[in-house]
PDB file of N, CA and C in Angstrom:
ATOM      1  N   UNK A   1     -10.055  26.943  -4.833  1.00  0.00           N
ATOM      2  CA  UNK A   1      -8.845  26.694  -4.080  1.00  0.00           C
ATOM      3  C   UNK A   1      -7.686  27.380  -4.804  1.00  0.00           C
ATOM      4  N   UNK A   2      -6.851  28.049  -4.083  1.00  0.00           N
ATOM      5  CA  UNK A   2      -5.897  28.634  -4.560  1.00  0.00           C
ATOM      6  C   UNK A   2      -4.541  27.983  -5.321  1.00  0.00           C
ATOM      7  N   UNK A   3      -3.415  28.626  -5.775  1.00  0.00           N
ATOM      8  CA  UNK A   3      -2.666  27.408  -6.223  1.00  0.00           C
ATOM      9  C   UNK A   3      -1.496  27.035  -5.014  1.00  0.00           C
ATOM     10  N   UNK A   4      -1.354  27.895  -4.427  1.00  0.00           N
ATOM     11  CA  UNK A   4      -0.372  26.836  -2.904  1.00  0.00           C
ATOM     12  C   UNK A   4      -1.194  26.066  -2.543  1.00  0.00           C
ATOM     13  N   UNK A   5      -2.502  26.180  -2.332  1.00  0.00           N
ATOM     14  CA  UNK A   5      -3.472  25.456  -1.214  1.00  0.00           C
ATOM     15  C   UNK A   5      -3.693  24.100  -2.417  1.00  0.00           C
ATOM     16  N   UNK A   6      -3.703  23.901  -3.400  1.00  0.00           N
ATOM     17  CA  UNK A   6      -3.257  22.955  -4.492  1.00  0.00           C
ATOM     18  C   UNK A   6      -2.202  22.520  -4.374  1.00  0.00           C
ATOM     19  N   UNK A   7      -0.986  23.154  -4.170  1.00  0.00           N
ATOM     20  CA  UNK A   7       0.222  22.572  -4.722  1.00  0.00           C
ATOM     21  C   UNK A   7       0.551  21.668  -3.384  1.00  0.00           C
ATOM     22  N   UNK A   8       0.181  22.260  -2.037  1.00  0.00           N
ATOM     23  CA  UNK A   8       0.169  21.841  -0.323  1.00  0.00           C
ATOM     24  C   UNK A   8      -0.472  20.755  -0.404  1.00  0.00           C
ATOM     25  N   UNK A   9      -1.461  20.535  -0.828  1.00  0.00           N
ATOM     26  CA  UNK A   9      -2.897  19.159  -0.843  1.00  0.00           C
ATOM     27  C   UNK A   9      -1.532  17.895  -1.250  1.00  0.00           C
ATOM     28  N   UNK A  10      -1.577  18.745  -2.614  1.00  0.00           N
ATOM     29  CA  UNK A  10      -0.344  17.837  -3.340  1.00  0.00           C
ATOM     30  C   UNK A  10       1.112  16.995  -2.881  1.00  0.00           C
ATOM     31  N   UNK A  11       1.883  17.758  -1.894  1.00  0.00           N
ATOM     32  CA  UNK A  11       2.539  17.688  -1.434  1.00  0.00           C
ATOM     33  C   UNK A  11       2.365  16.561   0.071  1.00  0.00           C
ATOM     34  N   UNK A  12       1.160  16.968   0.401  1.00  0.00           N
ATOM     35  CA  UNK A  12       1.052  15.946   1.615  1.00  0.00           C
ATOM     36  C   UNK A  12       0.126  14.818   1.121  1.00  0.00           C
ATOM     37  N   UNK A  13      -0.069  14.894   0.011  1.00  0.00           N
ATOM     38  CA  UNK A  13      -1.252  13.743  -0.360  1.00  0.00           C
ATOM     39  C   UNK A  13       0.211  12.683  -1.433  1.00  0.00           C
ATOM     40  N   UNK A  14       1.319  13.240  -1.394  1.00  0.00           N
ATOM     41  CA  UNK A  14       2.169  12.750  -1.958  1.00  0.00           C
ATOM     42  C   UNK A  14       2.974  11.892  -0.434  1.00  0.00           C
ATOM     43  N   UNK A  15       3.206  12.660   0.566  1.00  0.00           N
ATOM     44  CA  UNK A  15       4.038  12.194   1.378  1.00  0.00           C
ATOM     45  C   UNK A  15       2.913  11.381   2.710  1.00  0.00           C
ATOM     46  N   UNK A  16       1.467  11.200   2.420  1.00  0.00           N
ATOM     47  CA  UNK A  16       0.659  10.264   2.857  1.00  0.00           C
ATOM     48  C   UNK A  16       0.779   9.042   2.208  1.00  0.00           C
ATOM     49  N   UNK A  17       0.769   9.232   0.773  1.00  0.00           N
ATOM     50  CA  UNK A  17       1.559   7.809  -0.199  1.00  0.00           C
ATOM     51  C   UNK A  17       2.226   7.083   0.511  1.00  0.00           C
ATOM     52  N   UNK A  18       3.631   7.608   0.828  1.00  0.00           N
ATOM     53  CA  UNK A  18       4.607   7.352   0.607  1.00  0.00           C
ATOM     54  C   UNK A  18       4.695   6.616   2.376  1.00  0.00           C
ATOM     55  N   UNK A  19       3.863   7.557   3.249  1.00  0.00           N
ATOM     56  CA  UNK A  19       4.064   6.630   4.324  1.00  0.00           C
ATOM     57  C   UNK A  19       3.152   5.785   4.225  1.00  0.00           C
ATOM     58  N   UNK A  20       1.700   5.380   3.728  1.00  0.00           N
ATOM     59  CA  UNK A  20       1.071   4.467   3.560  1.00  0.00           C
ATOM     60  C   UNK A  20       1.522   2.789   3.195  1.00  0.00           C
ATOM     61  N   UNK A  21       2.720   3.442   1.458  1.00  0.00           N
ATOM     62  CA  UNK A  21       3.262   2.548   1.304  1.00  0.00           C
ATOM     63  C   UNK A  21       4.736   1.918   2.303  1.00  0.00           C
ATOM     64  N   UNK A  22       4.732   2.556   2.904  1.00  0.00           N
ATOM     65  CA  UNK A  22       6.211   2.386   4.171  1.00  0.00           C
ATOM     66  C   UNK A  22       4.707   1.226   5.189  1.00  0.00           C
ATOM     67  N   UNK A  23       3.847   1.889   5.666  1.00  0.00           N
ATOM     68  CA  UNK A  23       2.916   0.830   6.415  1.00  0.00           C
ATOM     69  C   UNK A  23       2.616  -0.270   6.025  1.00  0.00           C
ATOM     70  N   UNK A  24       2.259  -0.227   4.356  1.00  0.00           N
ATOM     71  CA  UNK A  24       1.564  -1.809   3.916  1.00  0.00           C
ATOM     72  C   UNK A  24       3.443  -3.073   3.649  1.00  0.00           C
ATOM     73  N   UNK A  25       5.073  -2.034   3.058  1.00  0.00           N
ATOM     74  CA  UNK A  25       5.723  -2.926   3.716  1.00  0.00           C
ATOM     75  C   UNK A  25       6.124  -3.486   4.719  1.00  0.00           C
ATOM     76  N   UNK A  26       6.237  -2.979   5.988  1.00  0.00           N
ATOM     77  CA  UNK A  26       6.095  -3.122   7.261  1.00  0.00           C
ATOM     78  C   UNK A  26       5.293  -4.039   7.720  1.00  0.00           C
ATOM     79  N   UNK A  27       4.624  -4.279   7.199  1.00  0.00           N
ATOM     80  CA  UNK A  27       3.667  -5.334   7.631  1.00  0.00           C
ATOM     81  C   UNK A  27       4.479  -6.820   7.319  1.00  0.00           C
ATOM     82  N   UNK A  28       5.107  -7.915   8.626  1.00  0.00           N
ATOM     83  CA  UNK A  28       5.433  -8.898   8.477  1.00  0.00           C
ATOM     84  C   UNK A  28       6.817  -8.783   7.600  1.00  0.00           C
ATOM     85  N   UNK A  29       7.179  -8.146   7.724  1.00  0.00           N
ATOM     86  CA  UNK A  29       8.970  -7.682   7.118  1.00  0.00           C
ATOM     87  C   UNK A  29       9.875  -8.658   7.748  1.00  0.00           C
ATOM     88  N   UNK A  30      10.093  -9.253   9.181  1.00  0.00           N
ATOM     89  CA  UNK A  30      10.804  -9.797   9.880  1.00  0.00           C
ATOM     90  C   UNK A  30      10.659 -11.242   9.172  1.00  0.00           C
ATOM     91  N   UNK A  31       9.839 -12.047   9.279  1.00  0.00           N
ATOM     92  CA  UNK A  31       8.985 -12.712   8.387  1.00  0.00           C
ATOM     93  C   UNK A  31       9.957 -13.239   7.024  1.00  0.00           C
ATOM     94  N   UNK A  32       9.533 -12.034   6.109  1.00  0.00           N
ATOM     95  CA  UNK A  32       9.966 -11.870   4.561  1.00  0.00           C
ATOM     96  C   UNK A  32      11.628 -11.768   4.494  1.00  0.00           C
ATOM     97  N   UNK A  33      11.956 -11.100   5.683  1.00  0.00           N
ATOM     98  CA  UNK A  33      13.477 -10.901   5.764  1.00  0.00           C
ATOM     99  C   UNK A  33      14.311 -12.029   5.935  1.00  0.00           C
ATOM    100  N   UNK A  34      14.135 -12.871   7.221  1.00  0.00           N
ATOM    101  CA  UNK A  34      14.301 -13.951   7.705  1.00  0.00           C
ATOM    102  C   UNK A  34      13.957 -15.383   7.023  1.00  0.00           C
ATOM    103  N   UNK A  35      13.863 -15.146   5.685  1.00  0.00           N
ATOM    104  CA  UNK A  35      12.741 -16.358   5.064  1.00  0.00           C
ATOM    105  C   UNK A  35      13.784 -17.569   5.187  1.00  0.00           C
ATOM    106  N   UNK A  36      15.220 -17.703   4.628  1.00  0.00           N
ATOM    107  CA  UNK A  36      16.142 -18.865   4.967  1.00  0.00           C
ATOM    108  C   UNK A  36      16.584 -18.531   6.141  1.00  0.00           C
ATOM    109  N   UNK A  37      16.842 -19.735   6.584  1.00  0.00           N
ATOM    110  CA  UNK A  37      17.966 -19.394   7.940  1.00  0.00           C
ATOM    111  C   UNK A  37      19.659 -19.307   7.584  1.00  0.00           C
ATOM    112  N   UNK A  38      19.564 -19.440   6.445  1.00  0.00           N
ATOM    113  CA  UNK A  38      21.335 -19.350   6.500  1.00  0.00           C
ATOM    114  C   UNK A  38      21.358 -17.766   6.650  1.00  0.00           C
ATOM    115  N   UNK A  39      21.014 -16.771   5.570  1.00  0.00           N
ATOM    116  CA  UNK A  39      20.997 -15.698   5.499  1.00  0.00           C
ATOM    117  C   UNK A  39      19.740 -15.340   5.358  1.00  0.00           C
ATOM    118  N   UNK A  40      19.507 -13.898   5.655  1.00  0.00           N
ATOM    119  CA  UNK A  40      18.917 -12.307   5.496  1.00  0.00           C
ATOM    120  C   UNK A  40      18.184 -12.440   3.634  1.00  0.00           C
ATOM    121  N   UNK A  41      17.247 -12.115   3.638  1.00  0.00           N
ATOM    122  CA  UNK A  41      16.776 -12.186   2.096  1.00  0.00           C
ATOM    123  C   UNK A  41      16.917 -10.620   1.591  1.00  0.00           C
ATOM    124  N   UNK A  42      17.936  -9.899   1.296  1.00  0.00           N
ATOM    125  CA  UNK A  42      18.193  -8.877   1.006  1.00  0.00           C
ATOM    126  C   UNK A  42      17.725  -8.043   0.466  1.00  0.00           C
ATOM    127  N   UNK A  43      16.776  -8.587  -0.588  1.00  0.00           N
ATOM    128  CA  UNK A  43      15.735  -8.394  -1.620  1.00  0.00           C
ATOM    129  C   UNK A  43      14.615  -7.082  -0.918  1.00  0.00           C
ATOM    130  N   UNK A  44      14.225  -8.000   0.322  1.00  0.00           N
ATOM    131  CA  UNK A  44      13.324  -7.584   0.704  1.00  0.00           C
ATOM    132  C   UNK A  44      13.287  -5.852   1.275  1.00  0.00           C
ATOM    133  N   UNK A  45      14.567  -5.226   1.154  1.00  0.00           N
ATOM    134  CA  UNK A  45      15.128  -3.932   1.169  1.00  0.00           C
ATOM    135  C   UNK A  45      15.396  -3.218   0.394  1.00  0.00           C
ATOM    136  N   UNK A  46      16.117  -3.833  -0.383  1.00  0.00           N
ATOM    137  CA  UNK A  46      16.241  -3.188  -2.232  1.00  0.00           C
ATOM    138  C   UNK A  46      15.744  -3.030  -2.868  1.00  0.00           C
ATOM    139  N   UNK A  47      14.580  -3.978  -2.772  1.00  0.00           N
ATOM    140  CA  UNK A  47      13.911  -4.127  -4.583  1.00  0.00           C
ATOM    141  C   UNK A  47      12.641  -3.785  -3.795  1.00  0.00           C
ATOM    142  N   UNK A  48      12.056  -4.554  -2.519  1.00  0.00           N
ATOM    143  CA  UNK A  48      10.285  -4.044  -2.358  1.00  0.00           C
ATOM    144  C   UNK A  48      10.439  -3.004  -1.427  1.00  0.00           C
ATOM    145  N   UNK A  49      11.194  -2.143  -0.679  1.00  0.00           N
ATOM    146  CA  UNK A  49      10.708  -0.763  -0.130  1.00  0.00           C
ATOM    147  C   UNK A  49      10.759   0.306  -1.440  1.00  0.00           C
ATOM    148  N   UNK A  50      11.634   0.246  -1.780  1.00  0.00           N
ATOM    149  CA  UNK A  50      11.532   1.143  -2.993  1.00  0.00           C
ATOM    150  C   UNK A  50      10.256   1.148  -3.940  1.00  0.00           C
ATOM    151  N   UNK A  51       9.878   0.063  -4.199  1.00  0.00           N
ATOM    152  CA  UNK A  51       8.658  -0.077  -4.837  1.00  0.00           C
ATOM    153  C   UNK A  51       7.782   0.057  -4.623  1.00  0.00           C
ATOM    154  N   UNK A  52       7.508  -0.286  -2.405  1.00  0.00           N
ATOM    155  CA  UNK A  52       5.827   0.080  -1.866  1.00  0.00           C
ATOM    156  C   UNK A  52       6.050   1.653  -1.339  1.00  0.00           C
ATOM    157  N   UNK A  53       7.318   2.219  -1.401  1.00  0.00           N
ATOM    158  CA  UNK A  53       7.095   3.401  -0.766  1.00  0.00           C
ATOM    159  C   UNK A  53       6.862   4.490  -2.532  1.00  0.00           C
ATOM    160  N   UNK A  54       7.455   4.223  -3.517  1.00  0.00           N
ATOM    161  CA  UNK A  54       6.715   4.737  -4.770  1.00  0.00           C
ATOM    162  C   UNK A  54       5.508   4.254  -5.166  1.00  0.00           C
ATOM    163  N   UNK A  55       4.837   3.145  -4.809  1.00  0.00           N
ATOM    164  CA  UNK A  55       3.935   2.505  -5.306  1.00  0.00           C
ATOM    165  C   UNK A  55       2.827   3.403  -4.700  1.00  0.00           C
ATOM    166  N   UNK A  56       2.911   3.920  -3.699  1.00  0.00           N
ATOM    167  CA  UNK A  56       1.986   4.188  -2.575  1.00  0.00           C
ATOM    168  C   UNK A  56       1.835   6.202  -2.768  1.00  0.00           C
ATOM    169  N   UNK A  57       3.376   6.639  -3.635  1.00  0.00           N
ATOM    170  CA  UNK A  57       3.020   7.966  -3.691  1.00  0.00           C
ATOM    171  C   UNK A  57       2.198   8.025  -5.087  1.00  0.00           C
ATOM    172  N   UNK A  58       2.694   6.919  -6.077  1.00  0.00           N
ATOM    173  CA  UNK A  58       2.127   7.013  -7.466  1.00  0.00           C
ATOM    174  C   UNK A  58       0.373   7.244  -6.863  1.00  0.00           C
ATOM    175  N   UNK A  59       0.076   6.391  -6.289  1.00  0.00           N
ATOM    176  CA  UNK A  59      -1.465   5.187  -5.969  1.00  0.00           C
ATOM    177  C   UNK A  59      -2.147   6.895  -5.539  1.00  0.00           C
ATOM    178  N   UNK A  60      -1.560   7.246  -4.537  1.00  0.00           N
ATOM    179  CA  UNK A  60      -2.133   8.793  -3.639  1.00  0.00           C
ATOM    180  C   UNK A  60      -1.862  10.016  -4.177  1.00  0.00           C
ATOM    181  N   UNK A  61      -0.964   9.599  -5.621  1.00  0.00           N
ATOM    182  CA  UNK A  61      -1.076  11.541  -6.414  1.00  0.00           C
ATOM    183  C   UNK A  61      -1.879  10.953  -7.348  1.00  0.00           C
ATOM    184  N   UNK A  62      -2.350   9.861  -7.918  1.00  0.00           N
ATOM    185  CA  UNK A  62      -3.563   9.649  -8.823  1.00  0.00           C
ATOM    186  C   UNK A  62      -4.915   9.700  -8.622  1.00  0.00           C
ATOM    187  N   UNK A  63      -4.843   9.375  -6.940  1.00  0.00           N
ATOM    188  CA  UNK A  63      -5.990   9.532  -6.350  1.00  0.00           C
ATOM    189  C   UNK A  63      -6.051  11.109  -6.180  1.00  0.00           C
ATOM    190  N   UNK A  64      -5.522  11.436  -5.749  1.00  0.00           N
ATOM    191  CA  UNK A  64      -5.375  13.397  -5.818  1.00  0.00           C
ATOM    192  C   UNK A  64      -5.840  14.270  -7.138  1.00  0.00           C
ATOM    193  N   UNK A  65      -5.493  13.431  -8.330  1.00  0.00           N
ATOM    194  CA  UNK A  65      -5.547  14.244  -9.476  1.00  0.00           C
ATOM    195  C   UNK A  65      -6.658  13.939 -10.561  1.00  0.00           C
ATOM    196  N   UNK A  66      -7.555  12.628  -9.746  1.00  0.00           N
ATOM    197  CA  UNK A  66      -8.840  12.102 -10.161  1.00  0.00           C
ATOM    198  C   UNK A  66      -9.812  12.944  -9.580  1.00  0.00           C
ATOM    199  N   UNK A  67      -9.553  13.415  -7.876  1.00  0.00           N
ATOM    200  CA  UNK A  67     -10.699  14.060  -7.481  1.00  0.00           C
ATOM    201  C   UNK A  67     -10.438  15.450  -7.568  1.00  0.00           C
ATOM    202  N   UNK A  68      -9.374  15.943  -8.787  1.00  0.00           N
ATOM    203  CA  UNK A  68      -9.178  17.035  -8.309  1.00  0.00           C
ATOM    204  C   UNK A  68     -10.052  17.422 -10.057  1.00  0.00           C
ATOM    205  N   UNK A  69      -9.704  16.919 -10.790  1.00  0.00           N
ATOM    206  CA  UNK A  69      -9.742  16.498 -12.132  1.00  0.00           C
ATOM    207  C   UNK A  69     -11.801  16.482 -11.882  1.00  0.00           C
ATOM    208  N   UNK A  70     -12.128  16.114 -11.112  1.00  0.00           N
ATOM    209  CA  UNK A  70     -13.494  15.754 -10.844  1.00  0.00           C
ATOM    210  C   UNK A  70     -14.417  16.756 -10.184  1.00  0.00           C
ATOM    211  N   UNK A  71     -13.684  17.553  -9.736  1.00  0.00           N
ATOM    212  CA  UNK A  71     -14.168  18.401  -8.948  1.00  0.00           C
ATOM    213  C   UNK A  71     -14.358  19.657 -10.051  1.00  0.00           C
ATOM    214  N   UNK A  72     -16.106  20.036  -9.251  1.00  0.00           N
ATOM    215  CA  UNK A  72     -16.312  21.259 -11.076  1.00  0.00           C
ATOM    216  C   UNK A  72     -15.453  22.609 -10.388  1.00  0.00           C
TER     217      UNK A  72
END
């Protein structure tokens, strides 16, 4: 494999992460958001999208660089 056709894999196996982790927060957000009724749990915007949408590119460029790393 060439090195664009590497660096491309890379690039979308980075931004598959990243929407993966956008899917697994999404899941029941209204839920997590809404948890008191006085207010909005704010948290749930600040502190965990940031974290499942990096969590999810870290998770899918490690997985990228295990089978790439693996491959003779």
């Amino acid at each position: 494999m060439g090195q664009r056709t590497e660096a491309a894999a890379g690039c979308l196996m980075a931004a598959l992460g990243a929407g993966a982790g956008l899917a697994v927060w999404a899941v029941d957000v209204r839920h997590r958001l809404w948890r008191f009724e006085q207010s909005p749990d704010w948290k749930v915007l600040y502190a965990e999208l940031p974290f499942a949408v990096l969590g999810g590119t870290a998770a899918a460029l490690g997985l990228w660089a295990l089978v790439r790393r693996l491959r003779p």
